[in-house]
Protein backbone atom coordinates (compact mmCIF):
# COMPACT_ATOMS: atom_id res chain seq x y z
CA UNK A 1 0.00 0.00 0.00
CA UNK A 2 1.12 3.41 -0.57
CA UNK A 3 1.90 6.03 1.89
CA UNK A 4 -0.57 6.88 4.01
CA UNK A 5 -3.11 4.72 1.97
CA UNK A 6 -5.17 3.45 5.01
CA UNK A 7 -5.57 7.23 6.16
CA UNK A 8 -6.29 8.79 2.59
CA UNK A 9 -9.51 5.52 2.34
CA UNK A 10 -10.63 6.63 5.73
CA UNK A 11 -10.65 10.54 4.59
CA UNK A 12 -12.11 10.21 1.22
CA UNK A 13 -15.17 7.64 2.75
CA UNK A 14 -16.29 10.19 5.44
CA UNK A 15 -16.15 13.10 2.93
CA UNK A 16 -17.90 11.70 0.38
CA UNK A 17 -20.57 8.51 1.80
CA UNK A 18 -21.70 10.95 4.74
CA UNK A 19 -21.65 14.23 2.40
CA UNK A 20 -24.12 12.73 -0.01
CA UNK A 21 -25.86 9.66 2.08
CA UNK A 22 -29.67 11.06 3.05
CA UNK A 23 -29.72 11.93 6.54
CA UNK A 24 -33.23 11.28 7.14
CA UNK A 25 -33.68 7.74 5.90
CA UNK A 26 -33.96 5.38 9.14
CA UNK A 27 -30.59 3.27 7.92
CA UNK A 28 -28.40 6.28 7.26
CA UNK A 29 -27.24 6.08 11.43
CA UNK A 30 -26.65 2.58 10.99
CA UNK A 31 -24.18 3.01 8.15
CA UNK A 32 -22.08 5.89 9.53
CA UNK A 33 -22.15 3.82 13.41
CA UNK A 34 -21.07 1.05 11.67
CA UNK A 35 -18.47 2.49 8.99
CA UNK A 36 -17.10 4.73 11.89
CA UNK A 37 -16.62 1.58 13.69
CA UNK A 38 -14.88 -0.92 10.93
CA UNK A 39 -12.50 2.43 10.29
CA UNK A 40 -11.55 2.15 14.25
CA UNK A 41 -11.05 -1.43 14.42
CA UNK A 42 -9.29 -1.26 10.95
CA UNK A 43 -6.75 0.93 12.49
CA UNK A 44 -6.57 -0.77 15.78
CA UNK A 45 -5.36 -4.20 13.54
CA UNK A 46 -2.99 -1.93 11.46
CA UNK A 47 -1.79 -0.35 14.68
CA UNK A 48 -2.20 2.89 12.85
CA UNK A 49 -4.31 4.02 15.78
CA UNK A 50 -2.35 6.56 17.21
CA UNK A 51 -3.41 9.70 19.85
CA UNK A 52 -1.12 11.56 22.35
CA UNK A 53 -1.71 11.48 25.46
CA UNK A 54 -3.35 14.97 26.70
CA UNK A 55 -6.13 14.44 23.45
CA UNK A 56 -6.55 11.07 25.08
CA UNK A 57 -7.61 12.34 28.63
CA UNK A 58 -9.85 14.98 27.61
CA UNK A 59 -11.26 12.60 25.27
CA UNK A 60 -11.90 10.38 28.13
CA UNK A 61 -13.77 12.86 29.95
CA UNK A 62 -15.90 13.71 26.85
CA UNK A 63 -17.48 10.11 26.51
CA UNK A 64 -17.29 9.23 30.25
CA UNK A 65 -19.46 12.60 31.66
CA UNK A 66 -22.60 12.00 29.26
CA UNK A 67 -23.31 8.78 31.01
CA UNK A 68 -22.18 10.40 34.47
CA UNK A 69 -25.01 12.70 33.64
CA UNK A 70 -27.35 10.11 32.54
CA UNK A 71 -27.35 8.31 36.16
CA UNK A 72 -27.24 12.07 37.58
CA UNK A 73 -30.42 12.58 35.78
CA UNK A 74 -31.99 9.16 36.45
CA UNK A 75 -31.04 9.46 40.30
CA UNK A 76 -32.45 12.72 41.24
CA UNK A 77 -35.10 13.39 38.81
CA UNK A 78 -35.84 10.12 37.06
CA UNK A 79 -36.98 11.57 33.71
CA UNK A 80 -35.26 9.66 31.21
CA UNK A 81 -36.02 6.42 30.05
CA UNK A 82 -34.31 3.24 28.26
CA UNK A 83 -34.11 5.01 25.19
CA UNK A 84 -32.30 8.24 26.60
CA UNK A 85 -29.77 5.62 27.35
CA UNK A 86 -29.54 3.67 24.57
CA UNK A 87 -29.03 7.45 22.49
CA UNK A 88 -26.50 8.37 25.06
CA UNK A 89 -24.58 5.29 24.78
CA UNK A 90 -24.66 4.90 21.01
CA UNK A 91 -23.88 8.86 20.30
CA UNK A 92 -20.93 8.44 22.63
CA UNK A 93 -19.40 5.59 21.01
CA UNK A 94 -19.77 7.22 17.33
CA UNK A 95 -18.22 9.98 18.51
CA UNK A 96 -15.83 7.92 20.44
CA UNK A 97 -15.06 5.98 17.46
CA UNK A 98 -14.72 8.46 15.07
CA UNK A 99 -12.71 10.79 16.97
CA UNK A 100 -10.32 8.07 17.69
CA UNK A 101 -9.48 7.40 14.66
CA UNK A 102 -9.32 11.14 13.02
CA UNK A 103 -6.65 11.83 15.49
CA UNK A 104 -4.79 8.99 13.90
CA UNK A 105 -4.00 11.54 11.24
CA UNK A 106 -2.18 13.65 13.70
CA UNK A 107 1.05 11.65 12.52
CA UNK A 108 4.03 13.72 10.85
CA UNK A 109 3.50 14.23 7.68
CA UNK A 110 6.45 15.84 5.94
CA UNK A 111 5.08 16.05 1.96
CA UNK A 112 2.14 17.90 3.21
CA UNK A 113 0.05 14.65 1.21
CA UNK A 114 -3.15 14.09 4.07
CA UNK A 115 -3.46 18.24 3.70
CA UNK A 116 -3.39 18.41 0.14
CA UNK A 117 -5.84 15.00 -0.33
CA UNK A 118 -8.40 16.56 2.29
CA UNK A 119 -8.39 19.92 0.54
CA UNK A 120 -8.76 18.55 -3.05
CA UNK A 121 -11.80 16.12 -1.75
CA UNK A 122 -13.32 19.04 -0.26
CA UNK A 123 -13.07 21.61 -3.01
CA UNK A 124 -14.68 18.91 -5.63
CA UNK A 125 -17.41 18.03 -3.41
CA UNK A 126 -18.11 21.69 -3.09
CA UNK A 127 -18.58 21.52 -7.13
CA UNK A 128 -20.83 18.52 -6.50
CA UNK A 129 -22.91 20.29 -3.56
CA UNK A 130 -23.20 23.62 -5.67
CA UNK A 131 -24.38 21.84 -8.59
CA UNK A 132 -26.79 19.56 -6.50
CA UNK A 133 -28.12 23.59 -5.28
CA UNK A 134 -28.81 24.96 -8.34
CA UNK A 135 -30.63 21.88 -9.75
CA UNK A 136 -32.94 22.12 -6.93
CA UNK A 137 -33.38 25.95 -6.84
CA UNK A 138 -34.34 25.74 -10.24
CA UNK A 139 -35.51 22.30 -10.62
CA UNK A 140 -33.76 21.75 -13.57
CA UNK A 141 -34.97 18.90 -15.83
CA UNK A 142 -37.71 18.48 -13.50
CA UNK A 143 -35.97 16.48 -10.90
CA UNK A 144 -36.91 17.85 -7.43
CA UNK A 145 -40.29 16.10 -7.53
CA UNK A 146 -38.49 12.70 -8.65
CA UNK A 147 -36.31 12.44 -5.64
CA UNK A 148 -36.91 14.88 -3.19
CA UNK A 149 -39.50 13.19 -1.10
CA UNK A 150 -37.23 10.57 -1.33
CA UNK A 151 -34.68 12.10 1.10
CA UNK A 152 -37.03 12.33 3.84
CA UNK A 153 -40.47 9.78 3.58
CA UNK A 154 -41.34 10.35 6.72
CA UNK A 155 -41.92 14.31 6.78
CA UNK A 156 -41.60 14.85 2.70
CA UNK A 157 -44.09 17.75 2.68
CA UNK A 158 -42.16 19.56 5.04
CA UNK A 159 -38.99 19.14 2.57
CA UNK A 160 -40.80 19.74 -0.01
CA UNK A 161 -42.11 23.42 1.41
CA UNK A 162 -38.31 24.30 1.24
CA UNK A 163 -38.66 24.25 -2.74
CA UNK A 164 -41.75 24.80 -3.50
CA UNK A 165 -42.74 28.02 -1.45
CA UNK A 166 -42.36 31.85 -2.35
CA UNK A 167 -38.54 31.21 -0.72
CA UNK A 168 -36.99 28.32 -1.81
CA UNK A 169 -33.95 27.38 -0.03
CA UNK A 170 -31.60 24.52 -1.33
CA UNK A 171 -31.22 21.68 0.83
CA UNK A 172 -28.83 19.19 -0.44
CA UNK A 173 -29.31 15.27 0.02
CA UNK A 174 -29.40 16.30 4.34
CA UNK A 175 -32.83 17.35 3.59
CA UNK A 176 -31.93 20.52 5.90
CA UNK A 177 -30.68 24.42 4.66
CA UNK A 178 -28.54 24.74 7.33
CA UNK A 179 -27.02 21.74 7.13
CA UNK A 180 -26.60 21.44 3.69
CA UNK A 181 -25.05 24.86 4.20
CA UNK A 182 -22.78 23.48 6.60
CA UNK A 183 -21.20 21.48 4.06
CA UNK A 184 -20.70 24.05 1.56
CA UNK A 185 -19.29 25.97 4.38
CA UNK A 186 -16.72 23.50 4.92
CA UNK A 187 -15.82 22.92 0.96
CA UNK A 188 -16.00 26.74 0.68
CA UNK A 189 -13.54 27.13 2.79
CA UNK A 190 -10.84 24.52 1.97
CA UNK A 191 -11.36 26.37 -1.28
CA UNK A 192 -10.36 29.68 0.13
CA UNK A 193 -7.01 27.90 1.73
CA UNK A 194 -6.34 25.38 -1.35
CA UNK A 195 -6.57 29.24 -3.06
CA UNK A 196 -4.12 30.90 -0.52
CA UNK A 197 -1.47 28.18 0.30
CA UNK A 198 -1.57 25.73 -2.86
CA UNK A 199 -1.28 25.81 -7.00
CA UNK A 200 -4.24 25.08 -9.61
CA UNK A 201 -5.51 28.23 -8.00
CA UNK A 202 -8.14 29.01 -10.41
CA UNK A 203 -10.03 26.01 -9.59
CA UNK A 204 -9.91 26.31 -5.90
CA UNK A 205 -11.24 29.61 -6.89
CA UNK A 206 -14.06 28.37 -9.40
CA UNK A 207 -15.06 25.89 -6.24
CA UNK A 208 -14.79 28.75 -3.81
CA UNK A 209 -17.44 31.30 -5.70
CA UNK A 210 -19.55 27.79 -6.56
CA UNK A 211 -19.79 27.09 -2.93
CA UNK A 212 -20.66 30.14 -2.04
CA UNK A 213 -23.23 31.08 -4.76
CA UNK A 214 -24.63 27.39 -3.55
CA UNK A 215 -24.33 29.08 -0.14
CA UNK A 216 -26.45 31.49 -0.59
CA UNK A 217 -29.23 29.41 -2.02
CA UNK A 218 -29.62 28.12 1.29
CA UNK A 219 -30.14 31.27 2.99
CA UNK A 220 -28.31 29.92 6.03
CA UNK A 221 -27.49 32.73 8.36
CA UNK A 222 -25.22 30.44 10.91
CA UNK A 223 -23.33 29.44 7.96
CA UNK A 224 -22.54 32.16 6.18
CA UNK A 225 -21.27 33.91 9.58
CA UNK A 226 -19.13 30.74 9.48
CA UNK A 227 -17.78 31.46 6.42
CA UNK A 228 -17.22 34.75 7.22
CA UNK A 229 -15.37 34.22 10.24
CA UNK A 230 -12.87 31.66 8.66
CA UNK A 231 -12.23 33.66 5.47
CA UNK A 232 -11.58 36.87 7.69
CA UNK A 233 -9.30 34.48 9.25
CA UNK A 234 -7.21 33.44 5.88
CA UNK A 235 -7.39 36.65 4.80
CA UNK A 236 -5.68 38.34 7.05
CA UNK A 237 -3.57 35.24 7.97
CA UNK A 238 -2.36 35.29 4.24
CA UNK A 239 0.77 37.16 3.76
CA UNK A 240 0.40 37.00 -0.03
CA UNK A 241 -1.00 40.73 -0.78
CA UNK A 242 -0.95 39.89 -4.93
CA UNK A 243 -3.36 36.73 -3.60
CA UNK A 244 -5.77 39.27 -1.13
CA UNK A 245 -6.25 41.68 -4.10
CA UNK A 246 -6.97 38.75 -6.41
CA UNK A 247 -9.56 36.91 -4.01
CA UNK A 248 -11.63 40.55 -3.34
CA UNK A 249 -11.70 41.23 -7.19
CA UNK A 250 -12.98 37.99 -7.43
CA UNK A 251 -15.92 38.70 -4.72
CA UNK A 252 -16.98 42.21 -6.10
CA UNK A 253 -16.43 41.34 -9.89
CA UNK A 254 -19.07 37.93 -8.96
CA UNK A 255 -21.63 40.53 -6.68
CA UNK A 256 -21.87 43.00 -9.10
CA UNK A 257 -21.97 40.48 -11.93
CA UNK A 258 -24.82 38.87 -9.79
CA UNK A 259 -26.81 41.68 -9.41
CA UNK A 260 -26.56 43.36 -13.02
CA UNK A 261 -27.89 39.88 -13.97
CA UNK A 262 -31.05 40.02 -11.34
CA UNK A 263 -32.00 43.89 -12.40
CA UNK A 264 -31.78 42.55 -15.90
CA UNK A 265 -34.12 39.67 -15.51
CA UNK A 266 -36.44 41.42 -12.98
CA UNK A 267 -35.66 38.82 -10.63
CA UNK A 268 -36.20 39.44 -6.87
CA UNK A 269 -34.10 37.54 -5.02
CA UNK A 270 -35.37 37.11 -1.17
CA UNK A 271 -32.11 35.16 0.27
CA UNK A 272 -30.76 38.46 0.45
CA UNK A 273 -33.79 40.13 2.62
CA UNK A 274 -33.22 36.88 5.23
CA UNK A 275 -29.77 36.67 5.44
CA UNK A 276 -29.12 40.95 5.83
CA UNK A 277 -31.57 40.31 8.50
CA UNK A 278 -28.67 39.44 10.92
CA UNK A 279 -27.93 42.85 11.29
CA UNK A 280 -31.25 43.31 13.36
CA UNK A 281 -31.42 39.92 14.42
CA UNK A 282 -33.62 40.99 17.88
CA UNK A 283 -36.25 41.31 15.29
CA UNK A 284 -36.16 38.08 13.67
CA UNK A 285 -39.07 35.87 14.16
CA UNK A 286 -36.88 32.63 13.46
CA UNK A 287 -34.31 33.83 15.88
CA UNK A 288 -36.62 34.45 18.83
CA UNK A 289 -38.65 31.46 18.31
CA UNK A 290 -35.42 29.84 18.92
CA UNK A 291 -34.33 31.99 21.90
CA UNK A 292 -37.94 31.56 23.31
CA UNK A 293 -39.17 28.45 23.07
CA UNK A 294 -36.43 25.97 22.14
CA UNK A 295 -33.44 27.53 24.39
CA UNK A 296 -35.70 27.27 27.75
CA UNK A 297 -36.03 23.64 27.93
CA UNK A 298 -31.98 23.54 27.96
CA UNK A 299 -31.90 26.37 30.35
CA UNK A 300 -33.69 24.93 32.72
CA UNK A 301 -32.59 21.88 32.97
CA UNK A 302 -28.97 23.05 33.04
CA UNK A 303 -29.42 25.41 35.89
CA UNK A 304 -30.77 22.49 37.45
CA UNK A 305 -27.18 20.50 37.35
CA UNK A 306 -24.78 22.69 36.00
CA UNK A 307 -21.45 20.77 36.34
CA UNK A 308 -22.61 17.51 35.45
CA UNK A 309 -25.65 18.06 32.83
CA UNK A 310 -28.75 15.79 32.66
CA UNK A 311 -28.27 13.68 29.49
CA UNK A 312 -30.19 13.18 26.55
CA UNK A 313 -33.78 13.02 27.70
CA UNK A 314 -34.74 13.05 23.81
CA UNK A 315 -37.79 12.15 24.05
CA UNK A 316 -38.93 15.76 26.20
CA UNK A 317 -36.91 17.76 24.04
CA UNK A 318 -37.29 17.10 19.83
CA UNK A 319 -35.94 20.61 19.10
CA UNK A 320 -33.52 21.28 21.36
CA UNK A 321 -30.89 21.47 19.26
CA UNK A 322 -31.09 24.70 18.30
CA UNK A 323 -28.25 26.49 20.14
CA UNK A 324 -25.59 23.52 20.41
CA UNK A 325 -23.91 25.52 22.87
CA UNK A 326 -26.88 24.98 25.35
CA UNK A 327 -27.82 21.07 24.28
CA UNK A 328 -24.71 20.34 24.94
CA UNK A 329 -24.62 22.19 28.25
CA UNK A 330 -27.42 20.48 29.22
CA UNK A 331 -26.34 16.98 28.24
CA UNK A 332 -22.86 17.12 30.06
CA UNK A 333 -22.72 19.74 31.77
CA UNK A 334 -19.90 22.66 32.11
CA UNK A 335 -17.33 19.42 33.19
CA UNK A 336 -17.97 17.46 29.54
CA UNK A 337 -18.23 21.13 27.33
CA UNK A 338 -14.98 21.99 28.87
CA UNK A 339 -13.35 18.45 28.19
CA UNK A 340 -14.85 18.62 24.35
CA UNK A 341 -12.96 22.29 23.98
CA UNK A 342 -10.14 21.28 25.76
CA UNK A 343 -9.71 17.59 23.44
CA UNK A 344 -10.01 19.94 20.21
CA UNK A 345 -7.89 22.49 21.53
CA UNK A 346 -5.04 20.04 22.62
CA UNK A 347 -5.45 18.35 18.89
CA UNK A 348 -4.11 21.82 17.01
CA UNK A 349 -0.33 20.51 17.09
CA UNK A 350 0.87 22.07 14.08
CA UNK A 351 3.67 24.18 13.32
CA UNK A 352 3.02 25.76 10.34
CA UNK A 353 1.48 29.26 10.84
CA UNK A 354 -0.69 28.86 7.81
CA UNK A 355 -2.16 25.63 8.95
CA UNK A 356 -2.24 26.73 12.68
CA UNK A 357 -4.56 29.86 11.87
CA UNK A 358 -6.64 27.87 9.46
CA UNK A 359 -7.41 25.43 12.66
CA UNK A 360 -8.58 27.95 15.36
CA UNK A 361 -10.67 29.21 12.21
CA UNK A 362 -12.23 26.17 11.82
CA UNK A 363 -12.98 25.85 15.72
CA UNK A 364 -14.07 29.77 15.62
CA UNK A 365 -16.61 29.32 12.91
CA UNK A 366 -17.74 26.04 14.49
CA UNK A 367 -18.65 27.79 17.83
CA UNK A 368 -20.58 30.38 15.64
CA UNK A 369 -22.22 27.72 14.10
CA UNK A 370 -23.43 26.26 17.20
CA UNK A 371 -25.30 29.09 18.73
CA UNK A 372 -28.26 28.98 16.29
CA UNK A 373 -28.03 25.76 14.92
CA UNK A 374 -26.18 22.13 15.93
CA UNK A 375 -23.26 20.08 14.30
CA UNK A 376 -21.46 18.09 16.52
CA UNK A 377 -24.68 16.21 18.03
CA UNK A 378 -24.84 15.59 14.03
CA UNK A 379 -23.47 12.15 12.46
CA UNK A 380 -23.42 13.87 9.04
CA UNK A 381 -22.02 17.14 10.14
CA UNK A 382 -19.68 16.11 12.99
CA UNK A 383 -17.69 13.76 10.51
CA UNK A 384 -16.79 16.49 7.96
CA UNK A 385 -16.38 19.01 10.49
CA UNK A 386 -13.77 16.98 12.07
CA UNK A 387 -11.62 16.03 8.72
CA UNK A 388 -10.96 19.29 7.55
CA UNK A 389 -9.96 20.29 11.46
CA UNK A 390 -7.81 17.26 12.43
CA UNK A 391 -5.90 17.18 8.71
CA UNK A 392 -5.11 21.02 8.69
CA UNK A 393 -5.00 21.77 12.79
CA UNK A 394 -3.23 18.24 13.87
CA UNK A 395 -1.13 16.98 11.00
CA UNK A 396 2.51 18.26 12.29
CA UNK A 397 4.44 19.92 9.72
CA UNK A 398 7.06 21.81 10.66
CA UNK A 399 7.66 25.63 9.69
């Protein structure tokens, strides 16, 4: 096998099968638990599993303290049920499993080769994921009633609304907007630092304004601020100033190009009316039905055990998820958050400056991410998430 073979098959599965793979069919779980697993006891038998020590100890703490807070839960308030624990126990070991194994790519790598395969994956998919946008925005060859219900059986009208009303919003094969903006997120940005760091940079380019074109058809708010934050963070990061004037020409030839196009056509797009809405988001009937109703449950229930959490209890709380931040809070408690920051935190072992600041931007746009909306708790999102961070932020290449 070729250098880092077994790590390059373990990268280009997760970015691909759980990029495209519905999220909403009933044996989608079952084949990211169980491929997550194989990939940990393949590496395990190739004794290519490989973590240092601190990681190791936080990571402990992360999968030990949601079960601590389980039996918490169960012993003073006895709200959860067998099925809180079975969630518990399964999430933990996905994330367990996974984890594990993605910080088996924290081995030197002197040729840069794990960086340059996990950018390259991304910044196709992100050609994929754009195209997959505009075929549904515009239902091109009259696909979107072929396979859209599809995605989700059980609540296809509600996809369907996505598409189909006044303001459509793209959701990708996740059968979610945010979500499927998520992803473009993530291939927008290895774009951006394929663009900045590595050659071929037209096409990381072509893939960047793709993604974010595809972006935009989503009319995700939390990921566009995601975006934003990590290319502020390249941007200034980038010492290249013949590379900063290229990427901005790039943006405002694309915008104005963009809207000469819309005047032209008499097209009103309404994206733009929902996602400037940020800037007054007090105002914002999505963001307050969030704040008000889904972030009390968590709330409560934290203030109720703060160091230890409560666990799942899934079956009182169907939309908690809508401020990570507090679900996960909730579930472990200020002990387990802190042990998840500090395990991602200790991962970023790095040298190269490039690499370094394109890390803590990942983990910065993450946390943005997580105050309206959810991706770790996510067995699509998580997965991706954690590639791009642990092959840029962990892989140590020296200066």
């Amino acid at each position: 096998m070729t250098k880092h073979s077994s790590q390059k098959i373990f990268i280009f599965t997760i970015i691909w099968t759980f990029s495209l793979m519905p999220s909403a069919l009933s044996w989608t779980w079952k084949i990211r638990f169980t491929t997550a697993s194989l990939f940990f006891l393949f590496f395990i038998a190739t004794k290519n599993l490989k973590i240092n020590s601190i990681s190791l100890m936080f990571l402990g703490v992360c999968i030990t303290t949601p079960l601590l807070s389980l039996l918490n839960e169960m012993f003073f308030w006895g709200e959860s049920t067998v099925n809180d624990f079975k969630i518990s126990l399964l999430s933990n070991l996905f994330f367990l499993f996974f984890s594990t194994t993605a910080c088996s790519l924290l081995s030197k790598d002197r040729d840069n080769s794990l960086q340059l395969f996990s950018i390259n994956n991304f910044t196709i998919l992100g050609v994929i994921l754009s195209l997959i946008s505009l075929q549904q925005f515009f239902d091109l060859f009259h696909l979107n009633q072929v396979y859209i219900p599809n995605l989700a059986p059980s609540d296809s009208i509600h996809i369907k609304n996505f598409l189909t009303s006044p303001f459509p919003r793209t959701i990708g094969t996740v059968a979610n907007p945010n979500e499927f903006g998520f992803q473009l997120t993530l291939c927008a940005s290895a774009s951006l630092f394929g663009f900045f760091n590595y050659i071929k940079k037209p096409f990381y380019m072509f893939s960047f304004l793709l993604s974010f074109i595809a972006l935009c058809l989503t009319a995700s708010r939390s990921s566009i601020l995601m975006l934003l934050a990590i290319t502020t963070v390249l941007y200034f990061s980038s010492k290249t100033l013949r590379l900063k004037f290229i990427f901005i020409g790039a943006i405002l030839t694309l915008m104005i190009s963009i809207s000469l196009f819309l005047k032209k056509e008499g097209f009103e797009f309404k994206h733009m009316n929902r996602i400037m809405a940020i800037a007054n988001i007090s105002k914002d009937n999505s963001w307050n039905a969030r704040k008000n109703l889904y972030w009390e449950f968590n709330i409560d229930w934290f203030i109720k055990s703060p160091l230890l959490g409560v666990g799942p209890l899934k079956t009182q709380s169907p939309q908690a998820s809508d401020n990570e931040w507090l679900l996960l809070l909730r579930q472990r408690g200020i002990i387990g958050v802190t042990a998840m920051f500090l395990f991602f935190t200790s991962s970023i072992t790095t040298r190269k400056k490039q690499y370094l600041y394109f890390s803590w931007g990942i983990l910065l746009g993450g946390s943005l991410y997580m105050i309206p909306a959810a991706f770790i708790s996510s067995s699509s999102l998580y997965p991706m998430w954690g590639i791009l961070f642990f092959t840029i932020g962990g892989i140590k290449v020296k200066s």
